[in-house]
Structure formats: structure tokens, C-alpha cells
PDB file of N, CA and C in Angstrom:
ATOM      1  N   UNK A   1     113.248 170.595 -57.308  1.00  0.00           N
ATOM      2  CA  UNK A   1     113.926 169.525 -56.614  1.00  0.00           C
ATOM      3  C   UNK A   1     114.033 168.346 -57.564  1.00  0.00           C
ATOM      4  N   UNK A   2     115.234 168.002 -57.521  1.00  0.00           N
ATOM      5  CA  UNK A   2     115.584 166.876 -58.406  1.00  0.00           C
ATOM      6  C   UNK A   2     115.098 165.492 -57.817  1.00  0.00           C
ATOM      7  N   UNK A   3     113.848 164.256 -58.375  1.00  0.00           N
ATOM      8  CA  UNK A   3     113.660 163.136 -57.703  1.00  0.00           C
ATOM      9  C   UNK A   3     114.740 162.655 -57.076  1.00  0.00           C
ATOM     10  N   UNK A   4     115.616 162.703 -57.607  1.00  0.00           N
ATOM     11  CA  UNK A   4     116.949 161.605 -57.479  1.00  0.00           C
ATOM     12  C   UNK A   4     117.395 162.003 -56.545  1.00  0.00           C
ATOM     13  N   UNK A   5     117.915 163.366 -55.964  1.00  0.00           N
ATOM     14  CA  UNK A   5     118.855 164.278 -55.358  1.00  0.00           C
ATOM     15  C   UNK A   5     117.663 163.909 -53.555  1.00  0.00           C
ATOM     16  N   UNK A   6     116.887 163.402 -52.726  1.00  0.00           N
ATOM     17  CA  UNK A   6     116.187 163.342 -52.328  1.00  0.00           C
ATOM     18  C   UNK A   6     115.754 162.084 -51.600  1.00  0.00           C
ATOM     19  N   UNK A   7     115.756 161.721 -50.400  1.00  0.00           N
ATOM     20  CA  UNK A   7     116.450 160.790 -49.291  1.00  0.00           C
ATOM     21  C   UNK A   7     115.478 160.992 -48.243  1.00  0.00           C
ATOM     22  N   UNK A   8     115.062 159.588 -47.916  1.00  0.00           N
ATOM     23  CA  UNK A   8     114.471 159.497 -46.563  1.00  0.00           C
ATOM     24  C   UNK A   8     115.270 159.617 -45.363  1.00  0.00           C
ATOM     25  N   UNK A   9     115.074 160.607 -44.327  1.00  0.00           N
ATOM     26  CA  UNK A   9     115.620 160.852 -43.159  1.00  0.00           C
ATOM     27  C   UNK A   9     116.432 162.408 -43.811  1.00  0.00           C
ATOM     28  N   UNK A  10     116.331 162.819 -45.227  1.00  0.00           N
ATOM     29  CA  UNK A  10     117.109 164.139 -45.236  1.00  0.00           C
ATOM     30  C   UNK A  10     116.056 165.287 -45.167  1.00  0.00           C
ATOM     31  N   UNK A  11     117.269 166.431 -44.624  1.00  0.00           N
ATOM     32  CA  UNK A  11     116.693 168.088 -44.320  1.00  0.00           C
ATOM     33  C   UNK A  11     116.679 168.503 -45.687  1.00  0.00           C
ATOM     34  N   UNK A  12     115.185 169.352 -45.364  1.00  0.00           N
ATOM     35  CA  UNK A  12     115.077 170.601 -46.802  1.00  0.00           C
ATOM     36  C   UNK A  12     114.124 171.758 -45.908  1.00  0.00           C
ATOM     37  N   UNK A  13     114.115 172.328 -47.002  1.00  0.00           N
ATOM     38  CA  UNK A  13     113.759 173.927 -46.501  1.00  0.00           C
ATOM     39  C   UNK A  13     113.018 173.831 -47.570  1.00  0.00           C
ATOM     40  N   UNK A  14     111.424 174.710 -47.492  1.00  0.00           N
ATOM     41  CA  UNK A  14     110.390 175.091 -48.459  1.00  0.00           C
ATOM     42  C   UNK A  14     109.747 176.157 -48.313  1.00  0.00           C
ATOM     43  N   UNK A  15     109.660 176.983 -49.656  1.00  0.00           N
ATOM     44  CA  UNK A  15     109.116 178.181 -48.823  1.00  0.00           C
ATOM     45  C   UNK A  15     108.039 178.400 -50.517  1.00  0.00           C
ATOM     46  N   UNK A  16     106.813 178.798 -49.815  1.00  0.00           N
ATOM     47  CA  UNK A  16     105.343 179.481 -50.624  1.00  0.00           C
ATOM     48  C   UNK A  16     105.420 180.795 -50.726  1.00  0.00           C
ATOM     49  N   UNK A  17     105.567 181.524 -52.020  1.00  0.00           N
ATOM     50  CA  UNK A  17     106.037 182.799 -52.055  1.00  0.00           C
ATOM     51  C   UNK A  17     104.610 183.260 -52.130  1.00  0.00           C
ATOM     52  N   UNK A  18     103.632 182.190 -52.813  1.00  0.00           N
ATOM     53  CA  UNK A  18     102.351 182.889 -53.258  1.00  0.00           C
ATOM     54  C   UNK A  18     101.485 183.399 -51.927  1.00  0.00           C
ATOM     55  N   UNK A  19     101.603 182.662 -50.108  1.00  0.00           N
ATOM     56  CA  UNK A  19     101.205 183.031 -49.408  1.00  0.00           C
ATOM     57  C   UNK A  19     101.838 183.026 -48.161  1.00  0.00           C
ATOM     58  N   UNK A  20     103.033 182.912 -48.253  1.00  0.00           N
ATOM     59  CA  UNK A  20     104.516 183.393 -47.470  1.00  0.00           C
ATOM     60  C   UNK A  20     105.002 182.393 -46.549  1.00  0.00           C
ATOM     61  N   UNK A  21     104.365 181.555 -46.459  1.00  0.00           N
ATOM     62  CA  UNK A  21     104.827 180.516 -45.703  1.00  0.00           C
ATOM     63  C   UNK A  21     106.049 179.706 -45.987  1.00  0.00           C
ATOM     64  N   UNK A  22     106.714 179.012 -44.867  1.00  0.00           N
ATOM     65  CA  UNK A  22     107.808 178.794 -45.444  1.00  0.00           C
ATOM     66  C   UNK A  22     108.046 177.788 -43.954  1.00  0.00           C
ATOM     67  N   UNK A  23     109.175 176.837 -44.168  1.00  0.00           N
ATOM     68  CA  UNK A  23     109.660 176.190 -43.411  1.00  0.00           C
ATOM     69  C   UNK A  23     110.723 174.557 -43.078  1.00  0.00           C
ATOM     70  N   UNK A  24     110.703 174.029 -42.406  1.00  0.00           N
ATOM     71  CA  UNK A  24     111.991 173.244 -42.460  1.00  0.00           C
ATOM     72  C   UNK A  24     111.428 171.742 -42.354  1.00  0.00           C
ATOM     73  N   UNK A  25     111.958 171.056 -43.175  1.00  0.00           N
ATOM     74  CA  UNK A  25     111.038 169.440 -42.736  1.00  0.00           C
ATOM     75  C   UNK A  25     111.964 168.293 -43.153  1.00  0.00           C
ATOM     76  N   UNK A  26     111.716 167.535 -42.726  1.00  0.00           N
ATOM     77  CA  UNK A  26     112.524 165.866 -42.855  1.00  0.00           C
ATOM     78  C   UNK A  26     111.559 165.282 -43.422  1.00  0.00           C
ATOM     79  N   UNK A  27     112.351 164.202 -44.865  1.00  0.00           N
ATOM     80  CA  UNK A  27     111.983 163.027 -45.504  1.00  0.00           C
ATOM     81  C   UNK A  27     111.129 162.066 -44.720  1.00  0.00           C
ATOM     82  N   UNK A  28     110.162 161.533 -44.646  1.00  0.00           N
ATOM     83  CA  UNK A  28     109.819 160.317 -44.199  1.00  0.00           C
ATOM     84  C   UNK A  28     109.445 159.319 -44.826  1.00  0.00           C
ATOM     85  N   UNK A  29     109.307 159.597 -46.181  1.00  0.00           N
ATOM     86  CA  UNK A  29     108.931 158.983 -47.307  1.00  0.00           C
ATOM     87  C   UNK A  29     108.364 158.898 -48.382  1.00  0.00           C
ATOM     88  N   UNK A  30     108.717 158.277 -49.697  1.00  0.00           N
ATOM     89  CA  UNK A  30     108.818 158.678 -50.809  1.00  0.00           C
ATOM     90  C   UNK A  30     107.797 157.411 -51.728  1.00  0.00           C
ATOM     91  N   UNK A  31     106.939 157.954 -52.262  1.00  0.00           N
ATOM     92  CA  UNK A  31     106.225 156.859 -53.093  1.00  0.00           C
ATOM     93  C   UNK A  31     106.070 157.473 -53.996  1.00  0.00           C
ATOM     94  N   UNK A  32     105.632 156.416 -55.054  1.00  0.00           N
ATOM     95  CA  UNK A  32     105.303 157.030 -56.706  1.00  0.00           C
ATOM     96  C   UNK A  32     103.848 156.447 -57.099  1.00  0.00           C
ATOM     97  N   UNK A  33     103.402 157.073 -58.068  1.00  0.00           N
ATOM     98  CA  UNK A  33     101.822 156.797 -57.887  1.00  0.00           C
ATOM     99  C   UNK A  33     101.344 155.639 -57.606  1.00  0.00           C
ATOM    100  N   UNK A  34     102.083 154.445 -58.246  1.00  0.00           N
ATOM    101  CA  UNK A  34     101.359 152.699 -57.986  1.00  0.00           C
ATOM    102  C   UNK A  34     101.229 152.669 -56.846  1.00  0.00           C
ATOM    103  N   UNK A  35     102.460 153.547 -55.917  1.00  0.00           N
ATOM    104  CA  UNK A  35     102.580 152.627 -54.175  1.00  0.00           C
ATOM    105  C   UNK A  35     101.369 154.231 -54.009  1.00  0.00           C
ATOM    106  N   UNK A  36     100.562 154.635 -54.382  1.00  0.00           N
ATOM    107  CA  UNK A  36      99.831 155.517 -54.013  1.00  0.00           C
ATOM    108  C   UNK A  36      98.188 155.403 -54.115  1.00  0.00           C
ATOM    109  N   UNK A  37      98.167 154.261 -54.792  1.00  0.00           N
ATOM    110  CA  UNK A  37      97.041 153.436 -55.672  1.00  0.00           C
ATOM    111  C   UNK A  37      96.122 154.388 -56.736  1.00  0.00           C
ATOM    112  N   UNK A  38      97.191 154.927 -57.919  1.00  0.00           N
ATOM    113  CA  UNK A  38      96.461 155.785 -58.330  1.00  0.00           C
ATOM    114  C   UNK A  38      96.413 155.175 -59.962  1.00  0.00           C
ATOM    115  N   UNK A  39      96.014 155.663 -60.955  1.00  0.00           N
ATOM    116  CA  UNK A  39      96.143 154.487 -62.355  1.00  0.00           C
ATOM    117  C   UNK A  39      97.225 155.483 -62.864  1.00  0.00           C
ATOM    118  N   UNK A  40      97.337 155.159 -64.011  1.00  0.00           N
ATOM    119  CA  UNK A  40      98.705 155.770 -64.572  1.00  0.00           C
ATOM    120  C   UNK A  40      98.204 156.930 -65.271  1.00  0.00           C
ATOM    121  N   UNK A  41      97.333 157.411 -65.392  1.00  0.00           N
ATOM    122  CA  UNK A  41      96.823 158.663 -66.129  1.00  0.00           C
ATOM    123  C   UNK A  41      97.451 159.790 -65.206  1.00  0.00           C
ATOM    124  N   UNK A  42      97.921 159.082 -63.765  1.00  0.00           N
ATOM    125  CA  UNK A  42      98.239 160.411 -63.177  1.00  0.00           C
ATOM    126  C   UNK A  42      99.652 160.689 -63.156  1.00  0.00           C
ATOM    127  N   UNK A  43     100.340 159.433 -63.646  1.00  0.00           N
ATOM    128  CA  UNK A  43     101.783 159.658 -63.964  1.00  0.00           C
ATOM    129  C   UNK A  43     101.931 161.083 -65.100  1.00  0.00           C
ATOM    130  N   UNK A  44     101.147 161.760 -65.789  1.00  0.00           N
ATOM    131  CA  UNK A  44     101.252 162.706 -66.299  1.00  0.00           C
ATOM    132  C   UNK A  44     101.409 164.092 -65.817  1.00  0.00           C
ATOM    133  N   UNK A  45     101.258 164.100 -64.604  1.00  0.00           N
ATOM    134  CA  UNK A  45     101.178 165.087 -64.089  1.00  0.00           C
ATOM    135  C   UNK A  45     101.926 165.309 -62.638  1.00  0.00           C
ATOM    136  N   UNK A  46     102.500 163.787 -61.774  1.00  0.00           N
ATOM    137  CA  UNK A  46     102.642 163.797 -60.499  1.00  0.00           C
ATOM    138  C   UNK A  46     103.827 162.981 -60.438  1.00  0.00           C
ATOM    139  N   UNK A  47     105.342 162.801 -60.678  1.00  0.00           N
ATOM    140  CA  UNK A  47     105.877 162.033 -60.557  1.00  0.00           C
ATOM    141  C   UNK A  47     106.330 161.335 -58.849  1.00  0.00           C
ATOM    142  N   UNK A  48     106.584 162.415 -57.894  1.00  0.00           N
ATOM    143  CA  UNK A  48     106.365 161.572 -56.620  1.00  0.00           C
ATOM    144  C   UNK A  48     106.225 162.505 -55.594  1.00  0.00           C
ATOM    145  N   UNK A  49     105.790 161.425 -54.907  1.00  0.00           N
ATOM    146  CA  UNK A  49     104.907 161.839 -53.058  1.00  0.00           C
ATOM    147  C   UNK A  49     105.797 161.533 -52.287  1.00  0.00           C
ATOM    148  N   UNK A  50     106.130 163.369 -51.740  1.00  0.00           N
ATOM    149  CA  UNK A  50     107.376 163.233 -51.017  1.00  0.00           C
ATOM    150  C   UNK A  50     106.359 163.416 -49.321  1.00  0.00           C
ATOM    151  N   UNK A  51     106.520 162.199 -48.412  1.00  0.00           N
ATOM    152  CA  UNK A  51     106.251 162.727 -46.378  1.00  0.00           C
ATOM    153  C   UNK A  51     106.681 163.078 -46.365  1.00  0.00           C
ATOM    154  N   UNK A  52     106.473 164.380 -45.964  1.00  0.00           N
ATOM    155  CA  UNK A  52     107.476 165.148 -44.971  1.00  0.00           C
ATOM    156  C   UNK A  52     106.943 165.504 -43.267  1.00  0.00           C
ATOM    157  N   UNK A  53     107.745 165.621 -42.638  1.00  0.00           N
ATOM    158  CA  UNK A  53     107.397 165.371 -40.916  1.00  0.00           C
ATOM    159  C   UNK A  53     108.149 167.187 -40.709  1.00  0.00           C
ATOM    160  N   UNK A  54     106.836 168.430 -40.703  1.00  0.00           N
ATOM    161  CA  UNK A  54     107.951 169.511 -40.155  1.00  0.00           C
ATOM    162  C   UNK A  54     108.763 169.643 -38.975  1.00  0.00           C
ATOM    163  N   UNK A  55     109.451 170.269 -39.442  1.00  0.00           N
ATOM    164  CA  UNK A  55     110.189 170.544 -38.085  1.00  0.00           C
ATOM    165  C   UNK A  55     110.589 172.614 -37.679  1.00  0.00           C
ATOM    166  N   UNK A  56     110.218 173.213 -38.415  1.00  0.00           N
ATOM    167  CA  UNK A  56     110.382 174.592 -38.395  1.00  0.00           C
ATOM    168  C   UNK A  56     109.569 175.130 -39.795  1.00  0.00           C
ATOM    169  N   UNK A  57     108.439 176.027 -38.629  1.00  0.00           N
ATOM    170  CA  UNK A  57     108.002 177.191 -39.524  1.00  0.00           C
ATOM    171  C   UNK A  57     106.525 177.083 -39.379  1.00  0.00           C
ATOM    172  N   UNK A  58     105.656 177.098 -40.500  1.00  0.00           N
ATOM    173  CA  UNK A  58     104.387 177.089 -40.676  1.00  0.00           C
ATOM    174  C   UNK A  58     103.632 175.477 -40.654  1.00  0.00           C
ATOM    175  N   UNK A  59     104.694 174.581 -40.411  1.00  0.00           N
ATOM    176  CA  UNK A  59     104.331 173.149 -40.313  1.00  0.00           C
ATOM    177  C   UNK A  59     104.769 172.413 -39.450  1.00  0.00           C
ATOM    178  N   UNK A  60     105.688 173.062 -38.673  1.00  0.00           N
ATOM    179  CA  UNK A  60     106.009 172.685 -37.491  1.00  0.00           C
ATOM    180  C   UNK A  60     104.950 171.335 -36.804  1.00  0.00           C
ATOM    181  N   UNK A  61     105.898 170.053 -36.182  1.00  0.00           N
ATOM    182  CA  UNK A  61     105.341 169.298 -35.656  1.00  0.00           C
ATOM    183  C   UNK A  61     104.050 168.463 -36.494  1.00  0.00           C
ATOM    184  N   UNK A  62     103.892 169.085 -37.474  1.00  0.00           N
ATOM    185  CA  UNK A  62     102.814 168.021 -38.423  1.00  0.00           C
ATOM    186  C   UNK A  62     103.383 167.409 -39.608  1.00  0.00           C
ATOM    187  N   UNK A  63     102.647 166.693 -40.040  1.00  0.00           N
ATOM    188  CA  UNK A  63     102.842 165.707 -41.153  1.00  0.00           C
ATOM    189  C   UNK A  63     102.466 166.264 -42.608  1.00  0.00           C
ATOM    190  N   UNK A  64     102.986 166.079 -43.608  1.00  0.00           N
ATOM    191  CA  UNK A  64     102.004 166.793 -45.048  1.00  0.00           C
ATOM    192  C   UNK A  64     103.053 165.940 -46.050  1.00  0.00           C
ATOM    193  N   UNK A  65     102.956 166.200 -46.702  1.00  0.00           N
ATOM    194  CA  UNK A  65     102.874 165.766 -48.478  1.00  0.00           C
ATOM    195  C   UNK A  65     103.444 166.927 -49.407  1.00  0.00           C
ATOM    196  N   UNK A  66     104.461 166.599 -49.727  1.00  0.00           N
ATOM    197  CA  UNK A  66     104.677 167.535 -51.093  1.00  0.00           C
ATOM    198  C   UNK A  66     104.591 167.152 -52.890  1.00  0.00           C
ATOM    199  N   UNK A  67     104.022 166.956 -53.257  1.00  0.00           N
ATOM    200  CA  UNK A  67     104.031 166.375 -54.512  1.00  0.00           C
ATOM    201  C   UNK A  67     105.171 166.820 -55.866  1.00  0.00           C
ATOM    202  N   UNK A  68     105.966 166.358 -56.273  1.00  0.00           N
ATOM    203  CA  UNK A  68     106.992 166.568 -57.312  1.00  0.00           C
ATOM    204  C   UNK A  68     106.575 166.306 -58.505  1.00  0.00           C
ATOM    205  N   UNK A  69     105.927 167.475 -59.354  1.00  0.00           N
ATOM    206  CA  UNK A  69     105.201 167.501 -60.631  1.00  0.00           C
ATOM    207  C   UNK A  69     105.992 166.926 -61.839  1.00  0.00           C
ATOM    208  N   UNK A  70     105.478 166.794 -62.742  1.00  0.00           N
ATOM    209  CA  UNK A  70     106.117 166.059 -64.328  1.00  0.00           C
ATOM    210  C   UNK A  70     106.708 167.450 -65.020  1.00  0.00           C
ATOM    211  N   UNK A  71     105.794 169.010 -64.586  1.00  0.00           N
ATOM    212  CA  UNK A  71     106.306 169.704 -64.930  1.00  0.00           C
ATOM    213  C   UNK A  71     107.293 170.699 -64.346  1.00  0.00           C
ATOM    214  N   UNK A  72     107.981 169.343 -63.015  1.00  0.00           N
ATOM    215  CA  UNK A  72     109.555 170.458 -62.534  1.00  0.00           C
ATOM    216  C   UNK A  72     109.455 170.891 -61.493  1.00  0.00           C
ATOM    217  N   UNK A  73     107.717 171.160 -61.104  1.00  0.00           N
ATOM    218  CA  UNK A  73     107.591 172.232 -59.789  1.00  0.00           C
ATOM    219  C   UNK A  73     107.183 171.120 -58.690  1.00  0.00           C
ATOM    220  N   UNK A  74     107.181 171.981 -57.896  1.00  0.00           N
ATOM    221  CA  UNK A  74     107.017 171.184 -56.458  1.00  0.00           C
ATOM    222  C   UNK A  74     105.465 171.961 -55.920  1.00  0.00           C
ATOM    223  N   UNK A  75     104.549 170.998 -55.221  1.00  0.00           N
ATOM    224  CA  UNK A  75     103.588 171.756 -54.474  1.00  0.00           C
ATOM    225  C   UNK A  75     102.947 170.826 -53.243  1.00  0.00           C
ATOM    226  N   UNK A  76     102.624 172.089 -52.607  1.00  0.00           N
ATOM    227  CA  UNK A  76     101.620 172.090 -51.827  1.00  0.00           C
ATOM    228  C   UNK A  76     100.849 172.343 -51.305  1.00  0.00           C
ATOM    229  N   UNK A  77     100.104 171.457 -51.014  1.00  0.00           N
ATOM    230  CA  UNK A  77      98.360 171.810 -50.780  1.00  0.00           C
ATOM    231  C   UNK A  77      97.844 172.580 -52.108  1.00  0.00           C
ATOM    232  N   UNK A  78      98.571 171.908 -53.243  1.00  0.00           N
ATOM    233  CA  UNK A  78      97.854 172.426 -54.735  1.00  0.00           C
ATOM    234  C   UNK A  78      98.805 174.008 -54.991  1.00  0.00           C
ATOM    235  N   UNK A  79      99.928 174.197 -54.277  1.00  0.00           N
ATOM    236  CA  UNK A  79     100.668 175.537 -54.379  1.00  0.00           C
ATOM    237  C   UNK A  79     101.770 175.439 -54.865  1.00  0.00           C
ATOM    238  N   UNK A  80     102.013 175.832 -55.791  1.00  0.00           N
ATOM    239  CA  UNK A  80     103.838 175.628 -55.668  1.00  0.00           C
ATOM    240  C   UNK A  80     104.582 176.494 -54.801  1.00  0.00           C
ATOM    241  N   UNK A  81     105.868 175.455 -54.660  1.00  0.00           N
ATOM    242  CA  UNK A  81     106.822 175.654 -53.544  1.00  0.00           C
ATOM    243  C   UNK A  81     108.290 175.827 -54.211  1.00  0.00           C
ATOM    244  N   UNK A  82     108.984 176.336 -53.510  1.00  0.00           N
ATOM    245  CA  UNK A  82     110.376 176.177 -53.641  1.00  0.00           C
ATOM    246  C   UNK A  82     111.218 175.302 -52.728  1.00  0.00           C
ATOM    247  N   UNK A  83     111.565 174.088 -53.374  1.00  0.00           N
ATOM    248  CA  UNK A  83     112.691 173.474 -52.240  1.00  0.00           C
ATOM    249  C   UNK A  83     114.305 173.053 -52.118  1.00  0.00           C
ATOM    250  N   UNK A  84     114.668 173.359 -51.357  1.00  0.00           N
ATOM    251  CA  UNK A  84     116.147 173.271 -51.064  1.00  0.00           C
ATOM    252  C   UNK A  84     116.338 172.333 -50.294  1.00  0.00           C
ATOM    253  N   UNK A  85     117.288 171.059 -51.147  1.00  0.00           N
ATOM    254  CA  UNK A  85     117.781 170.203 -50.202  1.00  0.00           C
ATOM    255  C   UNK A  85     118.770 170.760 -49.241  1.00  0.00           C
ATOM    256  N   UNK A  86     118.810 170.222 -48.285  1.00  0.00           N
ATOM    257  CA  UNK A  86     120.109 169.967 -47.461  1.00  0.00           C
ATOM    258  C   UNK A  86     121.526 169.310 -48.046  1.00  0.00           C
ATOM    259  N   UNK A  87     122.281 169.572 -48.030  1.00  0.00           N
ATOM    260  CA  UNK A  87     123.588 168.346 -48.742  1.00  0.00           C
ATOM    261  C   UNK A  87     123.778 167.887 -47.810  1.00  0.00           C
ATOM    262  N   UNK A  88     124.419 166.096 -48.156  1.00  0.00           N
ATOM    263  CA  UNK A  88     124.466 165.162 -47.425  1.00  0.00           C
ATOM    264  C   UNK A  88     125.828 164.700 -47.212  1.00  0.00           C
ATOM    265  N   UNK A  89     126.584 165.774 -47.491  1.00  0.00           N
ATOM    266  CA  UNK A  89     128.080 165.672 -47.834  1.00  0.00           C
ATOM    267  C   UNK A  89     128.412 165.998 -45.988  1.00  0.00           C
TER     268      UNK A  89
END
């Protein structure tokens, strides 16, 4: 997932191949490590903290965190993920 490409209030789809889970969630908000209170040693590794609020699948109705790595991948709960925005077109 591209930082840029990535919007509070937009749909994506994520799915964990490593333990099959998968599902549908909305933006709620986007911080980068300062608004996270973390020092910059972790800018090496974490460029941003995506809320997400599910809405279909294995997260349904709860709240979580996806983190957007320095190296490209997306994870969670320490897993990588695959995510697909929604287009906003």
C-alpha cells in the first residue's frame, strides 16, 4: 500500500495469507511516529499507523492498527498483510 494512495474514511480489503484471515475495514486514522510518541530510531522501520475500524471478516466490529513498514510491507499484529485500496474515483 502506497502512504500517499490512503485516506481517512476510505475502504480496503486485507488479507493474512500466513494464517488466513482476511477482511474489510475503514480508515480512521493515520499518524506517523512523532504523533505516536515514539523517537526517531523507529522511523527506520515503521513509516505509518494506519486505524482501522473493521467492518467484514476476522475483525469485524473492532478496532486495530496496521502498520506501513520502511520496507514496503504492511502488518499486523507483527504479520504481514496484503492490502487493497478501494478507488475513490
Amino acid at each position: 500500500m502506497l502512504a500517499s494512495s490512503i485516506k481517512v474514511g476510505q475502504h480496503f480489503r486485507w488479507n493474512c495469507e500466513a494464517n488466513g484471515t482476511a477482511g474489510e475495514a475503514v480508515v480512521a486514522g493515520i499518524r506517523n511516529d512523532r504523533q505516536e510518541g515514539l523517537s526517531t530510531e523507529v522511523e527506520e522501520y515503521v513509516a505509518l499507523w494506519i486505524e482501522a475500524n473493521g467492518r467484514i471478516g476476522s475483525r469485524a466490529q473492532q478496532s486495530f492498527e496496521i502498520l506501513l513498514g520502511t520496507d514496503g510491507q504492511s502488518y499486523l499484529d507483527g504479520t504481514a498483510v496484503t492490502i487493497e485500496v478501494e478507488s475513490t474515483t
